[in-house]
Protein backbone atom coordinates (compact mmCIF):
# COMPACT_ATOMS: atom_id res chain seq x y z
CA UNK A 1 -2.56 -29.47 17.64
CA UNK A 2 -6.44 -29.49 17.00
CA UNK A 3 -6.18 -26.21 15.28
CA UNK A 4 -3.35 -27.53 12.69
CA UNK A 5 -5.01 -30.17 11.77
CA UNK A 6 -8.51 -27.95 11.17
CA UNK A 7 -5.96 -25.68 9.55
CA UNK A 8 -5.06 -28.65 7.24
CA UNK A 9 -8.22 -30.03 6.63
CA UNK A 10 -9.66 -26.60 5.38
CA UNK A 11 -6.51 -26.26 3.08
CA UNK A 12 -7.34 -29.80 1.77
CA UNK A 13 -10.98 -29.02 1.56
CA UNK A 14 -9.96 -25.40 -0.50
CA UNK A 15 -8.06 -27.99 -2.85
CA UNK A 16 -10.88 -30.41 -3.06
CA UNK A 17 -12.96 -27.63 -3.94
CA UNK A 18 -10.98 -25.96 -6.54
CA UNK A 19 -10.57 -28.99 -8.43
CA UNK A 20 -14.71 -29.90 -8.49
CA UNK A 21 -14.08 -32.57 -6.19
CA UNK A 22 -11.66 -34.81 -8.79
CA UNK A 23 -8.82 -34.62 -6.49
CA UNK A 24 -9.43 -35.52 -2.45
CA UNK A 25 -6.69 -35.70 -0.56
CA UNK A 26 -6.10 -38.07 2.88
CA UNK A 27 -7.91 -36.73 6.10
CA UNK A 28 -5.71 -37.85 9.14
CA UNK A 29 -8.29 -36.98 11.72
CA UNK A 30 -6.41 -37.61 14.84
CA UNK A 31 -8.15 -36.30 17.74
CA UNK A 32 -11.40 -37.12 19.20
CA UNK A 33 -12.34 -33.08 19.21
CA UNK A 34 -11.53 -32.99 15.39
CA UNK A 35 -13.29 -36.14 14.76
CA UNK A 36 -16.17 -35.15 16.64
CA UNK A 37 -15.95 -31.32 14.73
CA UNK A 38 -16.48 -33.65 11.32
CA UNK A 39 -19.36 -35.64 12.71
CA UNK A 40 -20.79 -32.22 13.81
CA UNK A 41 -20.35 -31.11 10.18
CA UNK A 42 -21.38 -34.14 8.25
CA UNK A 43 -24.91 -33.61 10.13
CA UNK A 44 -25.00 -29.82 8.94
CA UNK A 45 -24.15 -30.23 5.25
CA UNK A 46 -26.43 -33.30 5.25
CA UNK A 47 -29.53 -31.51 6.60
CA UNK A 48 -28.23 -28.21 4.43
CA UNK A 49 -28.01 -30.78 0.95
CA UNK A 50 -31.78 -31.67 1.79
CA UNK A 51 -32.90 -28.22 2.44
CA UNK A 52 -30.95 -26.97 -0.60
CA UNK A 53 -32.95 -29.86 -2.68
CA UNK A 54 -36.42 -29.09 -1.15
CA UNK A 55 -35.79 -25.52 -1.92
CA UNK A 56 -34.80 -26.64 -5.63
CA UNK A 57 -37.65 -28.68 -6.41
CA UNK A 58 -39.76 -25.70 -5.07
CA UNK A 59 -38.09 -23.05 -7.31
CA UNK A 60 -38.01 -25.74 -10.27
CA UNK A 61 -41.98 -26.16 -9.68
CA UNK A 62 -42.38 -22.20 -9.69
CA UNK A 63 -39.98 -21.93 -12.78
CA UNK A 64 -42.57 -24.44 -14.64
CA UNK A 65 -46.21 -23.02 -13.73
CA UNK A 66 -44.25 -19.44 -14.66
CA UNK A 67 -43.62 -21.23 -17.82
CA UNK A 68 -46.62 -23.41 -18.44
CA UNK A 69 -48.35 -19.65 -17.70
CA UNK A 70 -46.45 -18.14 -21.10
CA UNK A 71 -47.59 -21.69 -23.16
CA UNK A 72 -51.23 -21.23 -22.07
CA UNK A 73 -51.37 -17.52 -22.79
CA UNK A 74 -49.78 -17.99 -25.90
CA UNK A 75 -51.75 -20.89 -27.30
CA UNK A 76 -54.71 -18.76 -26.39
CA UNK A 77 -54.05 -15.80 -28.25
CA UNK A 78 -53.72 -18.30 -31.29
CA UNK A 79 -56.32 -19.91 -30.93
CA UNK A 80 -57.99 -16.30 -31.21
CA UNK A 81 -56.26 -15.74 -34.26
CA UNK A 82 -57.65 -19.41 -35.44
CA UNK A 83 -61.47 -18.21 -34.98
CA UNK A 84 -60.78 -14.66 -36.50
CA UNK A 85 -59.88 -16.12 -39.67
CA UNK A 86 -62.77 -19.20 -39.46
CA UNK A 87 -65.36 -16.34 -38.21
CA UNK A 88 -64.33 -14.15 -41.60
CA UNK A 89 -63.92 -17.11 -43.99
CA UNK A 90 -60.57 -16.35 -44.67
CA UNK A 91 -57.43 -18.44 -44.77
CA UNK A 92 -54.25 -15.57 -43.69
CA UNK A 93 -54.28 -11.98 -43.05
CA UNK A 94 -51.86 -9.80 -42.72
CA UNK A 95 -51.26 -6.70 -40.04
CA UNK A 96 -49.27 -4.37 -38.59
CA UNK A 97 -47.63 -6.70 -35.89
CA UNK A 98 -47.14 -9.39 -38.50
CA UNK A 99 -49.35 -12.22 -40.43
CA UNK A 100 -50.97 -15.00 -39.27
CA UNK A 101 -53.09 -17.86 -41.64
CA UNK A 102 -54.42 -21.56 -41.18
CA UNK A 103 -55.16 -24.36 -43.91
CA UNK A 104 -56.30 -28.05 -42.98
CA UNK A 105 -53.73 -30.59 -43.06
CA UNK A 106 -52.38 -32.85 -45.40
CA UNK A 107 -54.42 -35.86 -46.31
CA UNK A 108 -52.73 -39.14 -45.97
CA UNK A 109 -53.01 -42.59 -47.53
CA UNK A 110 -53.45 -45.24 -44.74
CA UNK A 111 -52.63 -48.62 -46.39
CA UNK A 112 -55.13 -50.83 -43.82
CA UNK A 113 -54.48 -54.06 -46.17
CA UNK A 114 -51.38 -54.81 -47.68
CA UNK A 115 -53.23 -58.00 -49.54
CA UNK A 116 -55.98 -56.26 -50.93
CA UNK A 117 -53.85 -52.69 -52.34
CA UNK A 118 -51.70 -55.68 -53.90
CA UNK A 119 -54.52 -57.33 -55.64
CA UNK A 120 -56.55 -53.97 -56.87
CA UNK A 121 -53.29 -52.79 -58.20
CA UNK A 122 -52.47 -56.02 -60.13
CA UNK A 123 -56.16 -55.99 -61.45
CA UNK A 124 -55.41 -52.48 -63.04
CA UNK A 125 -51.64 -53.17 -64.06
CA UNK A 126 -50.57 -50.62 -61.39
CA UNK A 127 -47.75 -51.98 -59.46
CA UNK A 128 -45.08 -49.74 -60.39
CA UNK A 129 -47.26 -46.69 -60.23
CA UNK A 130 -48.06 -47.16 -56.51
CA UNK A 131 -44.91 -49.11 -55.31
CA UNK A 132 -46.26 -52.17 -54.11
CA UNK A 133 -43.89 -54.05 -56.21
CA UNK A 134 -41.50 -54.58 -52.70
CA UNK A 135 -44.22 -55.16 -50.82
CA UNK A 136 -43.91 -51.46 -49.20
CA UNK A 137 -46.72 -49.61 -50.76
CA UNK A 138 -45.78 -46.10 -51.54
CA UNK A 139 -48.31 -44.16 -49.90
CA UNK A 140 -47.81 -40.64 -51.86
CA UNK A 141 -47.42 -42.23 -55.18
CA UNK A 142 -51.38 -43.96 -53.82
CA UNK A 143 -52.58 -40.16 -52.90
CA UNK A 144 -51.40 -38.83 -56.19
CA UNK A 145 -53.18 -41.34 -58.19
CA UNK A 146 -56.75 -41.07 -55.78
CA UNK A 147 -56.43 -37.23 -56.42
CA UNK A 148 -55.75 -37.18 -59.93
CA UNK A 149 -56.49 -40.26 -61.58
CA UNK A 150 -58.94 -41.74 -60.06
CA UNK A 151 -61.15 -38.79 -58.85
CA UNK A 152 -61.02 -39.53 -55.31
CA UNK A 153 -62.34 -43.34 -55.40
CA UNK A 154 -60.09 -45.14 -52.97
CA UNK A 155 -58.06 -48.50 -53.84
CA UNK A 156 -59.24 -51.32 -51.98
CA UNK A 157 -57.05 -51.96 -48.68
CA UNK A 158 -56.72 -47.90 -48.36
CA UNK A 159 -58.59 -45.48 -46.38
CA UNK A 160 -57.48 -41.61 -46.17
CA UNK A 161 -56.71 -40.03 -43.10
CA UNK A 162 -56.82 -36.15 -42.48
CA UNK A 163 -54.02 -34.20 -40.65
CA UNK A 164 -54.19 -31.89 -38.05
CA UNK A 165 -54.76 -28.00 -39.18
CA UNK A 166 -51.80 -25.75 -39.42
CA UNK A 167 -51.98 -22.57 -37.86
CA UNK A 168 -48.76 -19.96 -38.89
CA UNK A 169 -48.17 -16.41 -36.90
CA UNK A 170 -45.29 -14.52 -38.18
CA UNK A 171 -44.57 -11.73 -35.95
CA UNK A 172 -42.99 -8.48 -36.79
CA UNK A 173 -39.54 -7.36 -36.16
């Protein structure tokens, strides 16, 4: 009797399994032996499940280091690249095994008081021409007039901000 039932409850497991567990069927355990062979069981797979996760987060921490390893190699041959074009005063340069080249970044308008951009502009009739007629001040229309217009004098309420360099490597095919 023992060994139908086990017979049956591997054939329902087989089913469970096949259909990634969506479908479980009803487990008549009947007999204390079978009951007990479950218990047994649930003990295994729950001390297998925690020493399938500890081995996980093991591999997972490997699988990053192995990673970060690549990230940190990588940004150091870059940064190589960086000082070989600072060292020669040059901005790209191209090789066999492709091109690399850095510029600064982009210099931004940083509107620091909405009150006092309104006011300068209204003093100079500018409104329109740096969008602080909606009370959002447009802060590329405010670069393009410090850069060409205004020689690089800043509006009051504005202050300029410098982005981060940009380093490009184009490799070979």
């Amino acid at each position: 009797m023992i060994e139908q039932d086990l017979a049956k409850y591997e054939e329902a497991y087989e089913l469970f399994e096949q259909t990634d567990g969506e479908d479980v069927p009803e487990l008549f355990i009947q007999e204390k032996q079978h009951a007990e062979e479950t218990l047994r069981l649930n003990k295994y797979w729950k001390d297998e499940l925690e020493k399938r996760k500890a081995h996980a987060a093991e591999e997972t921490l490997l699988i990053k280091r192995y990673v970060k390893q690549a990230e940190d190699k990588l940004k150091w041959h870059r940064e190589g690249l960086r000082y070989y074009l600072t060292a020669n005063k040059i901005q790209k340069e191209k090789l066999i095994y492709g091109s690399f080249s850095r510029r600064d970044g982009n210099v931004k308008a940083v509107v620091t008081d909405p009150t006092a951009l309104l006011n300068w502009a209204r003093e100079r009739g500018l409104e329109n021409m740096i969008g602080v007629e909606s009370w959002t001040p447009d802060t590329k229309k405010i670069m393009a007039l410090i850069e060409d217009d205004w020689e690089g004098a800043l509006p009051d309420g504005v202050d300029t901000e410098q982005g981060a360099e940009i380093m490009t490597v184009t490799l070979a095919k």
